[in-house]
C-alpha atoms as a PDB file:
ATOM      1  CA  UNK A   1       0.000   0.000   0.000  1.00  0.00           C
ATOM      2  CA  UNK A   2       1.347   3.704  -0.765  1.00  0.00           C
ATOM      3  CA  UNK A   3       2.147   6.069   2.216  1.00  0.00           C
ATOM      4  CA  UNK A   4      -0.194   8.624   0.413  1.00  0.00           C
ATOM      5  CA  UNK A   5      -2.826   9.389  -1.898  1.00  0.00           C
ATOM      6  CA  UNK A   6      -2.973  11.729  -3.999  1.00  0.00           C
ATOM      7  CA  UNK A   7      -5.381  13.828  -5.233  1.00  0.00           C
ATOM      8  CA  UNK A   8      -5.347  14.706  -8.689  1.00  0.00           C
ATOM      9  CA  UNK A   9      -3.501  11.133  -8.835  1.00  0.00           C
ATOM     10  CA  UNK A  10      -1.059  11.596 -12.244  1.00  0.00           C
ATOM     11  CA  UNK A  11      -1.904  15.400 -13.489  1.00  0.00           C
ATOM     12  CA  UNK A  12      -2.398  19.170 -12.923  1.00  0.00           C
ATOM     13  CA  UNK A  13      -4.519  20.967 -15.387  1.00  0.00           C
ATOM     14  CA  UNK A  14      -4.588  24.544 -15.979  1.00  0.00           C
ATOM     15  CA  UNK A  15      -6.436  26.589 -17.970  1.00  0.00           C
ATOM     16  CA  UNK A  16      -4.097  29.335 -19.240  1.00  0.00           C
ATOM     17  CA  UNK A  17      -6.607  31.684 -21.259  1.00  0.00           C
ATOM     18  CA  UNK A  18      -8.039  32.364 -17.726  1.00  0.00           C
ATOM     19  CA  UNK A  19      -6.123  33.799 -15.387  1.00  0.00           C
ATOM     20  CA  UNK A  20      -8.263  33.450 -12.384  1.00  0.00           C
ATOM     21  CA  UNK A  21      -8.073  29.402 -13.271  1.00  0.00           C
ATOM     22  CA  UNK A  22      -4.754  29.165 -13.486  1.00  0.00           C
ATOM     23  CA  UNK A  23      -4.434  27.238 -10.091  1.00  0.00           C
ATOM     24  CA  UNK A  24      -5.088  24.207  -8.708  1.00  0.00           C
ATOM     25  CA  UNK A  25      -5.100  22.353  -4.961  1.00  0.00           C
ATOM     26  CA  UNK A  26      -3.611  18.960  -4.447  1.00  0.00           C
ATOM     27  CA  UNK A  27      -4.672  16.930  -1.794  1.00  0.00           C
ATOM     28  CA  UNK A  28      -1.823  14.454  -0.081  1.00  0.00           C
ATOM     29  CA  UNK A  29      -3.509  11.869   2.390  1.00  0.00           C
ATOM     30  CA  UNK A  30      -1.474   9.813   4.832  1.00  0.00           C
ATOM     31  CA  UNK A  31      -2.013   6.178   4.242  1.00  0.00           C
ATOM     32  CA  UNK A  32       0.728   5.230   7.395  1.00  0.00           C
ATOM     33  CA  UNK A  33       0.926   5.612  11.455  1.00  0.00           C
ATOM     34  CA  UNK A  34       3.771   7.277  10.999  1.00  0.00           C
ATOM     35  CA  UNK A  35       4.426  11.210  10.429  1.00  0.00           C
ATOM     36  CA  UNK A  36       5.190  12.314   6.946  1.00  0.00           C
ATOM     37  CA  UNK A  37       7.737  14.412   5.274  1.00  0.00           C
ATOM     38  CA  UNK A  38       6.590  15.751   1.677  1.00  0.00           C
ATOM     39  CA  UNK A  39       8.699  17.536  -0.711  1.00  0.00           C
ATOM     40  CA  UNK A  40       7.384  18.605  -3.709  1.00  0.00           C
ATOM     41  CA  UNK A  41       9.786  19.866  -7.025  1.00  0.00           C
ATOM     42  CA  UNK A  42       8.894  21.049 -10.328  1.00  0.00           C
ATOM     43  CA  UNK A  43      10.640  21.469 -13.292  1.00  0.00           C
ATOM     44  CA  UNK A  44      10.272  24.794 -13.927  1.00  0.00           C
ATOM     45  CA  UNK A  45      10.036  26.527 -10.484  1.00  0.00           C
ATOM     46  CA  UNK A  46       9.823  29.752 -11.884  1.00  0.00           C
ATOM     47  CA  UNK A  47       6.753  29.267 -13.038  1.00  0.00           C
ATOM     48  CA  UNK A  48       4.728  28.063 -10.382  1.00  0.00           C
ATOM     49  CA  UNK A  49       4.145  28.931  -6.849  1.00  0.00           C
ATOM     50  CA  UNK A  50       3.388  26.239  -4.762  1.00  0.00           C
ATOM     51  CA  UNK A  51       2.337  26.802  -1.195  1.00  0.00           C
ATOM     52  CA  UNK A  52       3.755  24.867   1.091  1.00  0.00           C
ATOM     53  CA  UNK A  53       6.172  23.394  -0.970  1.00  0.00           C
ATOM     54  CA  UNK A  54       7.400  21.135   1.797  1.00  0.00           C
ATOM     55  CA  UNK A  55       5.877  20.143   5.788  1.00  0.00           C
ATOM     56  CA  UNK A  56       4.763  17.282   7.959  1.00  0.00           C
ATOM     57  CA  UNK A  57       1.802  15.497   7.375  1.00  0.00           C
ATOM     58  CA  UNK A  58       0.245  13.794  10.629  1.00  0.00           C
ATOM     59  CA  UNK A  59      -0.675   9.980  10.470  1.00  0.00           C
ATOM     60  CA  UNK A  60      -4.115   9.580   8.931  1.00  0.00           C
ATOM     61  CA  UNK A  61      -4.518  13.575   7.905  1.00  0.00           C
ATOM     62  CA  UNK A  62      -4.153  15.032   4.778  1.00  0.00           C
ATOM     63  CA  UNK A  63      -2.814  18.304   3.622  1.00  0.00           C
ATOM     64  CA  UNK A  64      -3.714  20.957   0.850  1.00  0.00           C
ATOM     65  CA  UNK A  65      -1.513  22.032  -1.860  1.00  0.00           C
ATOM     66  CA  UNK A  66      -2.253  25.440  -3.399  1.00  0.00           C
ATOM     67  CA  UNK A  67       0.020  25.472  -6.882  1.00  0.00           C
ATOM     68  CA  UNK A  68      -0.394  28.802  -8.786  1.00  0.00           C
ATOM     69  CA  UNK A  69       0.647  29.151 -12.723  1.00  0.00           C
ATOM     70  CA  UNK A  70       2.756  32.198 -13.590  1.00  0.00           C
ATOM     71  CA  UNK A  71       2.613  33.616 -17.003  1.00  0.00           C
ATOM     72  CA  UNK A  72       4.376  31.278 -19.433  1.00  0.00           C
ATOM     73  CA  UNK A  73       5.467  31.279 -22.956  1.00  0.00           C
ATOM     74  CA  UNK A  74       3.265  29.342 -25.340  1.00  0.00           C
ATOM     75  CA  UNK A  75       5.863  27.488 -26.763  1.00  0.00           C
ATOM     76  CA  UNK A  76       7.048  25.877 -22.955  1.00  0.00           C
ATOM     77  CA  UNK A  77       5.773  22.716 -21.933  1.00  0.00           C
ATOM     78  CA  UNK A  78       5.949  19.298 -20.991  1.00  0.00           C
ATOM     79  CA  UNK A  79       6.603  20.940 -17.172  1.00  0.00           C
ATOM     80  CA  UNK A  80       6.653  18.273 -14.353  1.00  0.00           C
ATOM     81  CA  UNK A  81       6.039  18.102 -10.811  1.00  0.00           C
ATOM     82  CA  UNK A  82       7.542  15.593  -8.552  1.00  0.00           C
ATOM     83  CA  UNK A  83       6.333  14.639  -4.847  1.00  0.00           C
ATOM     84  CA  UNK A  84       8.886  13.218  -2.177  1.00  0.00           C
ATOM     85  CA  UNK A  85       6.967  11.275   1.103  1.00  0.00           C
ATOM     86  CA  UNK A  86       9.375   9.963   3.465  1.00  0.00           C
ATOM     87  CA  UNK A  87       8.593   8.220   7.075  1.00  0.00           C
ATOM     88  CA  UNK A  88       9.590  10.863   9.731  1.00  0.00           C
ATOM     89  CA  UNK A  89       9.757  10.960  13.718  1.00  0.00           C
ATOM     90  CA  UNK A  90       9.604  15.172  13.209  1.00  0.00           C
ATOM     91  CA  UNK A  91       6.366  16.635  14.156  1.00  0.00           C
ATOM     92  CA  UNK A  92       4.925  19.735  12.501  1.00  0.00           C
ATOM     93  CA  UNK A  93       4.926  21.504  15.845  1.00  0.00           C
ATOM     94  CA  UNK A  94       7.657  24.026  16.309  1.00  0.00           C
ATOM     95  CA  UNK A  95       9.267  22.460  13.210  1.00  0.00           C
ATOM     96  CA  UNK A  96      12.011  24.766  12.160  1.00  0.00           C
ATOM     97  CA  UNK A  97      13.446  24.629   7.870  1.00  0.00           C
ATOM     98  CA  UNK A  98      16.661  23.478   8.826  1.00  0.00           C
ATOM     99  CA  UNK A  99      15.306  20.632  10.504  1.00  0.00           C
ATOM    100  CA  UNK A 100      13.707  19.487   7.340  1.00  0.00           C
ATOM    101  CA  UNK A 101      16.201  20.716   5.162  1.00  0.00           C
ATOM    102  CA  UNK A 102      18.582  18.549   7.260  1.00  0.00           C
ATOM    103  CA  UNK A 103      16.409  15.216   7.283  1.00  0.00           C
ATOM    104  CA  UNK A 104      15.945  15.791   3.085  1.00  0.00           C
ATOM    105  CA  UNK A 105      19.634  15.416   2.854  1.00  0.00           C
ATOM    106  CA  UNK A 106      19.637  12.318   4.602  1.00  0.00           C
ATOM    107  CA  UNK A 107      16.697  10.612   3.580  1.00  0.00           C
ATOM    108  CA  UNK A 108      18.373   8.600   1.116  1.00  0.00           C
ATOM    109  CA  UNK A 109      19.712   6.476   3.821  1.00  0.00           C
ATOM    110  CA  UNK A 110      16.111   5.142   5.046  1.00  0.00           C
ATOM    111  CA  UNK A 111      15.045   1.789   3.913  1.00  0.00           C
ATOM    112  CA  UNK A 112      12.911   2.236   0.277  1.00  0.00           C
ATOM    113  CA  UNK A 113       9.799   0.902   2.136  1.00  0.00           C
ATOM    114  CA  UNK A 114       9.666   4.454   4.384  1.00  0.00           C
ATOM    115  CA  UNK A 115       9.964   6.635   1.309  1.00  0.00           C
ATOM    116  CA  UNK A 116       8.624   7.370  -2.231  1.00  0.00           C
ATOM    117  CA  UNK A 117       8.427   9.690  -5.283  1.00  0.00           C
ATOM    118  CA  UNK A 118       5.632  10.635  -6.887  1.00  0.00           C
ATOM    119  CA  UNK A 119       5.519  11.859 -10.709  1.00  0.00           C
ATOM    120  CA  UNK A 120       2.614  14.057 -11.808  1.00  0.00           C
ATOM    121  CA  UNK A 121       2.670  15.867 -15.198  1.00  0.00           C
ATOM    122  CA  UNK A 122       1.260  19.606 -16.271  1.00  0.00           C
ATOM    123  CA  UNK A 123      -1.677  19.786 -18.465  1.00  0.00           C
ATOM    124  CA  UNK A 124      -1.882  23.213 -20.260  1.00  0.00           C
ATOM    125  CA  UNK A 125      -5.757  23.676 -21.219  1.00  0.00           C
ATOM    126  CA  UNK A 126      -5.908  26.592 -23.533  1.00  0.00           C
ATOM    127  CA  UNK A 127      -9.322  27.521 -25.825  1.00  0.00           C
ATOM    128  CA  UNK A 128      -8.816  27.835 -29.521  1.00  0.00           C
ATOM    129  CA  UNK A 129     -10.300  31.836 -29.529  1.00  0.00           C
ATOM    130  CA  UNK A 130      -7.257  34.148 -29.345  1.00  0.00           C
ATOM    131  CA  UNK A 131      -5.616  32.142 -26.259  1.00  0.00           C
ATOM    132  CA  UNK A 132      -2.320  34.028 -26.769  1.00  0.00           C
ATOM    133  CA  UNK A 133      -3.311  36.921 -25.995  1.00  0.00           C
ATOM    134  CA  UNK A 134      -4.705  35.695 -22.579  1.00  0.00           C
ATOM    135  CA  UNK A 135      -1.333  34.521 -21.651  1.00  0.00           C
ATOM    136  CA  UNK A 136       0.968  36.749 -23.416  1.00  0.00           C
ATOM    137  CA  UNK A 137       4.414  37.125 -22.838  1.00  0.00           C
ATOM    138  CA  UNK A 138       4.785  40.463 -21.960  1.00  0.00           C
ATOM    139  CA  UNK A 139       3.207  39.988 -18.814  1.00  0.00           C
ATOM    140  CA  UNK A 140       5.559  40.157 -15.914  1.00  0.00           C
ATOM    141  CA  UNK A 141       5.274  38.004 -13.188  1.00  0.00           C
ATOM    142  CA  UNK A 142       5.158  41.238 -10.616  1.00  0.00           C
ATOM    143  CA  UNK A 143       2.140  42.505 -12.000  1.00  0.00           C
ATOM    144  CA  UNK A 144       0.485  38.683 -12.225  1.00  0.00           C
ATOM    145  CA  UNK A 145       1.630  38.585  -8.825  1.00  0.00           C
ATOM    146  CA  UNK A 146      -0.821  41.814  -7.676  1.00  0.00           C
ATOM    147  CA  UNK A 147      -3.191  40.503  -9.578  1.00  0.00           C
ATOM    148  CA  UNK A 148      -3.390  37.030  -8.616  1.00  0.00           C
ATOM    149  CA  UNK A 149      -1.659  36.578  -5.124  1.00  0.00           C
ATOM    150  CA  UNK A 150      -2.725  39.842  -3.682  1.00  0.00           C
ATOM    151  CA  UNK A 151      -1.725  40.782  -0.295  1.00  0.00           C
ATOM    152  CA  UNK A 152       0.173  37.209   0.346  1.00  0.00           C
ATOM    153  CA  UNK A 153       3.446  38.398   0.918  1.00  0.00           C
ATOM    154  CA  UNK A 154       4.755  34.678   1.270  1.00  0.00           C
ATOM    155  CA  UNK A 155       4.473  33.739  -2.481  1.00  0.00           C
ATOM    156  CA  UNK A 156       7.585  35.185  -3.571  1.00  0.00           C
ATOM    157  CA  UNK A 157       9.288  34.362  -0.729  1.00  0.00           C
ATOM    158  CA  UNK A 158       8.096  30.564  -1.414  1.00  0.00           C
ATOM    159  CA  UNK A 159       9.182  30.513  -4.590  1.00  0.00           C
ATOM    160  CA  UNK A 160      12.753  31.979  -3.987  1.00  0.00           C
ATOM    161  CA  UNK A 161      12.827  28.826  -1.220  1.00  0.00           C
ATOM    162  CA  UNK A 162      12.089  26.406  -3.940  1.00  0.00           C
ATOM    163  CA  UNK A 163      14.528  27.956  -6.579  1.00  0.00           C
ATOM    164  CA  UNK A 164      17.141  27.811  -3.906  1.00  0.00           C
ATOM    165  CA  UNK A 165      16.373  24.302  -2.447  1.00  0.00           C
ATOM    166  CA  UNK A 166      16.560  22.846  -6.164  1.00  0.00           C
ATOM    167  CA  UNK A 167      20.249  24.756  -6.427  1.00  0.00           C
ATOM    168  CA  UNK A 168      21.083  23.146  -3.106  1.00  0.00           C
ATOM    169  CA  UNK A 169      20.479  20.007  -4.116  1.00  0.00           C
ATOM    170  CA  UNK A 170      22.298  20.153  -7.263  1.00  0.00           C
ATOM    171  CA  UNK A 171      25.081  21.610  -5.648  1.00  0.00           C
ATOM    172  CA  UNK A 172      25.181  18.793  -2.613  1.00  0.00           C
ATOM    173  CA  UNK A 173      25.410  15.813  -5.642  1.00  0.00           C
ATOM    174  CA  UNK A 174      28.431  17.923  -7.106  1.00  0.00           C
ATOM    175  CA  UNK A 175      29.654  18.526  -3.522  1.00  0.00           C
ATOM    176  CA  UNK A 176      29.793  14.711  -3.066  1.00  0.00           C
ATOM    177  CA  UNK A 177      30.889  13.342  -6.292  1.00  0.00           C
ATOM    178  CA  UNK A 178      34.075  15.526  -6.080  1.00  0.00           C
ATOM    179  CA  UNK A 179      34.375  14.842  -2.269  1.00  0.00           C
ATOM    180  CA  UNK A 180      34.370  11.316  -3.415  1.00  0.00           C
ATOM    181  CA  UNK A 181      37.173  11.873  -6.353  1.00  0.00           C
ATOM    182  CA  UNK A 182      39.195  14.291  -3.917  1.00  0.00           C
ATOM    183  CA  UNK A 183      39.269  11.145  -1.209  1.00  0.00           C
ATOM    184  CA  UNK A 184      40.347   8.244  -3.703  1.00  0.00           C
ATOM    185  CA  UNK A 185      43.408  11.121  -4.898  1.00  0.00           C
ATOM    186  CA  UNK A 186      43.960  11.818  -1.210  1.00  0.00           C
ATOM    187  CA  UNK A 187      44.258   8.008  -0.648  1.00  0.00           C
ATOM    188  CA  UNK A 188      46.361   7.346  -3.929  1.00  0.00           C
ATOM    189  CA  UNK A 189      48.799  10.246  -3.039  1.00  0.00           C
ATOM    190  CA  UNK A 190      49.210   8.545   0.377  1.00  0.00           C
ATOM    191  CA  UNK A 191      49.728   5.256  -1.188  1.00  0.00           C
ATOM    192  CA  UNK A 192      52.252   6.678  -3.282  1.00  0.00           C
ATOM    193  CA  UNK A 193      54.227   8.849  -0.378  1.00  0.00           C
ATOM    194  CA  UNK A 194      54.669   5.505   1.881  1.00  0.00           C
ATOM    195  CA  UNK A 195      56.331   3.857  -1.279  1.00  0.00           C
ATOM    196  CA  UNK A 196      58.742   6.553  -1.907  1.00  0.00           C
ATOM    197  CA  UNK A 197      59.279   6.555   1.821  1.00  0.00           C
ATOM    198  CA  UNK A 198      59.990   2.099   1.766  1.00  0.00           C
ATOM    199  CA  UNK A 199      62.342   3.073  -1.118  1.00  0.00           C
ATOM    200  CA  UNK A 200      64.197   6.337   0.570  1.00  0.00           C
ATOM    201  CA  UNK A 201      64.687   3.797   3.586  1.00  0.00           C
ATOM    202  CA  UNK A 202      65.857   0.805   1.286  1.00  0.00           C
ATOM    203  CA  UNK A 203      68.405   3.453  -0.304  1.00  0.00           C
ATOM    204  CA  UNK A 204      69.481   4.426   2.951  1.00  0.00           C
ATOM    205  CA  UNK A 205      70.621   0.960   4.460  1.00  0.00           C
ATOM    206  CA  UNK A 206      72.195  -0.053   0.981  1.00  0.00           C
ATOM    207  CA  UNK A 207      74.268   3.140   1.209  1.00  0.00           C
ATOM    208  CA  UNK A 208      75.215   1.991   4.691  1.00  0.00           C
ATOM    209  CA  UNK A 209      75.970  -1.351   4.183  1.00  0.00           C
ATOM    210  CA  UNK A 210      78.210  -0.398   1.014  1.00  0.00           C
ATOM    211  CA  UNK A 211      79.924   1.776   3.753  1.00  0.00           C
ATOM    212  CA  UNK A 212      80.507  -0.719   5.921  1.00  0.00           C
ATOM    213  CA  UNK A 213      81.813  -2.773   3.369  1.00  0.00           C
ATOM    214  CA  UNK A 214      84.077  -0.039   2.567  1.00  0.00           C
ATOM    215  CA  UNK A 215      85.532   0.727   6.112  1.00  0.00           C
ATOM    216  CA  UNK A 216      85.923  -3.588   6.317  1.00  0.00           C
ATOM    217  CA  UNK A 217      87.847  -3.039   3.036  1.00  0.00           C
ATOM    218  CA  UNK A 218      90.138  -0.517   4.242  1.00  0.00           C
ATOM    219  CA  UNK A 219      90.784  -1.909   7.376  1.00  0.00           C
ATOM    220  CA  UNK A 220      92.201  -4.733   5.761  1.00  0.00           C
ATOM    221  CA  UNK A 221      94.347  -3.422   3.690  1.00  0.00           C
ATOM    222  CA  UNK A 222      95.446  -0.850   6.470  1.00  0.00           C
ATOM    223  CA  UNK A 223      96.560  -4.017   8.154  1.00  0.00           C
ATOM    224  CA  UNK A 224      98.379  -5.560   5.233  1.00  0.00           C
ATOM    225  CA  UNK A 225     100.341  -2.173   4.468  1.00  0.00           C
ATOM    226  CA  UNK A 226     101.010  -2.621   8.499  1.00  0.00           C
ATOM    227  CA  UNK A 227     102.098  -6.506   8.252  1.00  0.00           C
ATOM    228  CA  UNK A 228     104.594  -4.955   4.985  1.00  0.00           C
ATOM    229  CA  UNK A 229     106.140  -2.032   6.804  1.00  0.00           C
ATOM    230  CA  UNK A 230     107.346  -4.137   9.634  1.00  0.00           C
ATOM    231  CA  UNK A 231     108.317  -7.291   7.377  1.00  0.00           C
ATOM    232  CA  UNK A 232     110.806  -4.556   6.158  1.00  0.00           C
ATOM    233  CA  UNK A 233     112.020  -3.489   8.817  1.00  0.00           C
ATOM    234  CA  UNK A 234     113.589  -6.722  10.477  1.00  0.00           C
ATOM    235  CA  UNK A 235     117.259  -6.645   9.083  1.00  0.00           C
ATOM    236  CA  UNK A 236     117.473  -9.425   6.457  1.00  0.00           C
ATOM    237  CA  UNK A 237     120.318 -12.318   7.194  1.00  0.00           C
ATOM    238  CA  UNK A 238     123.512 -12.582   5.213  1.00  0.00           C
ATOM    239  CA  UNK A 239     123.894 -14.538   2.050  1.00  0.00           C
ATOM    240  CA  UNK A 240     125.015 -18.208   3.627  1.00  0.00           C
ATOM    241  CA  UNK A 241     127.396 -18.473   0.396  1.00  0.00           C
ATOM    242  CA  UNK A 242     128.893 -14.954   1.209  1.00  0.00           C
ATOM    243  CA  UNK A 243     129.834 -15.894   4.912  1.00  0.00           C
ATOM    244  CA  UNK A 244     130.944 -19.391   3.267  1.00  0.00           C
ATOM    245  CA  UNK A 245     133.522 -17.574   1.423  1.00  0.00           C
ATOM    246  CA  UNK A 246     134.149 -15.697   4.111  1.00  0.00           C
ATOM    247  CA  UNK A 247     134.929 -18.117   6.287  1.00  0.00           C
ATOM    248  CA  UNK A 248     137.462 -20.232   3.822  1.00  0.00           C
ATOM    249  CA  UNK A 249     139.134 -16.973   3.870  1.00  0.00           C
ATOM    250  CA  UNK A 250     140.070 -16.143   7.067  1.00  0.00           C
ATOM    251  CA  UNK A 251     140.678 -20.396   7.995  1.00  0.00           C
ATOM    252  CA  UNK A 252     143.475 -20.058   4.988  1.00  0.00           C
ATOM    253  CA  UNK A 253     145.232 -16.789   6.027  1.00  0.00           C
ATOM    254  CA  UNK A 254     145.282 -18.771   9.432  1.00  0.00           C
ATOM    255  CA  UNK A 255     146.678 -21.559   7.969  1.00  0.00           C
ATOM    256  CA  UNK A 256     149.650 -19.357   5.823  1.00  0.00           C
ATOM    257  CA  UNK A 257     150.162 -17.721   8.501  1.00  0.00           C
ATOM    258  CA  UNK A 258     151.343 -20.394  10.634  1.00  0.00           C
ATOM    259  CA  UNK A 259     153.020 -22.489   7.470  1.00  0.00           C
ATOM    260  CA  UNK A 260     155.263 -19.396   6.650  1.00  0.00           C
ATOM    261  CA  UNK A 261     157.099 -19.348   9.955  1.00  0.00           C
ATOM    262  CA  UNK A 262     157.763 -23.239   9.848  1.00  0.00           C
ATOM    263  CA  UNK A 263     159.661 -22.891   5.917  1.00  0.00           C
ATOM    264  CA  UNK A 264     161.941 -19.964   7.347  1.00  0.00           C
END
């Protein structure tokens, strides 16, 4: 069963050669125990006044609609009105526009059974005598305004709301489809910084191990050039065949010297 029924159920028909008929009321009944939050958007907000445009609807009540048609080119149409009904624990009562504005932004997190959107379309009934020059162009909305909404100085107002509430909404989606992008670069660039970090730090102990290597290195051939210098400097012995000869010499001039004295 729907949270609501509607009343007209799929159109809005106005009847632009007449001014003074260029409204209509639609009725939104709750079908649910719950509260209801309604929303409703149009296509072309600027022209049409709708009144309230949002509220709370109290289980088993019903609330009226009053949509007014501003002056509109003949050539525009196709316009298109959309309804939003969402299960809500806010009660009309003291209910401020941020708290609704605040529970419309989140209402895409409640389960698809406590919400739904309605479609209706825009019927332009015109007669075939002269109907242009009922709804002619020229006409601005201020003076349809004085005309039509007399002393209501809420219309406007309403209408500025609803412009600004569809520009809020646009700019929310763009808000979090580049928050989105902005946190998978954030999250990449992170990724990327601890790499370069692993690979600073894996530069880092090869340079220090290469310099270890290089002090082991030099410390042994500091010892080496050590071992050489002192090798050198123990006096090396005489050549054996040099104190051989020596030797025979000095045993012979003993030996003359003795045999010398004996001939005489």
């Amino acid at each position: 069963m729907s949270l609501v029924t509607l009343d007209p159920q799929k159109e809005f028909s106005f009847e632009v050669t007449n001014p003074s008929s260029a409204k209509t009321t639609f009725k939104i009944t709750s079908n649910c125990e719950d509260n209801l939050a309604f929303k409703i958007k149009t296509t072309a907000p600027k022209y049409y006044v709708v009144k309230p445009n949002t509220g709370i609807i109290k289980s088993g009540k019903k609330v009226e609609v009053s949509i007014n048609l501003q002056p509109i080119p003949s050539s525009v149409k196709d316009h298109k009105f959309m309804l939003q009904v969402a299960r809500t624990s806010l009660v009309p009562e003291g209910l401020a526009a941020d708290d609704l504005n605040q529970f419309w932004k989140n209402v895409k997190s409640l389960d698809s059974s406590a919400r739904e959107d309605h479609k209706l379309k825009v019927v332009l009934i015109s007669s075939n005598v002269v109907s242009s020059a009922v709804v002619e162009e020229s006409k601005t909305i201020e003076s349809f305004n004085k005309e039509e909404l007399g002393d209501d100085p809420n219309s406007t107002e309403i209408q500025v709301e609803t412009i600004i509430e569809e520009i809020k909404e646009v700019d929310d989606d763009l808000k979090s489809e580049y928050v989105g992008k902005i946190s998978q670069m954030e999250q990449k660039y992170s990724d990327l910084q601890k790499e370069i970090e692993g690979k600073e730090k894996e530069l880092k102990e090869l340079k220090e191990k290469e310099s270890q290597d290089d002090n082991k290195a030099f410390g042994r051939r500091s010892a080496a050039s050590e071992f050489r210098r002192r090798a050198n400097a123990v006096k090396k012995p005489e050549n054996p065949f040099h104190m051989m000869h020596l030797l025979i010499a000095i045993f012979a001039g003993l030996g003359l010297g003795i045999l010398i004295p004996n001939l005489l």
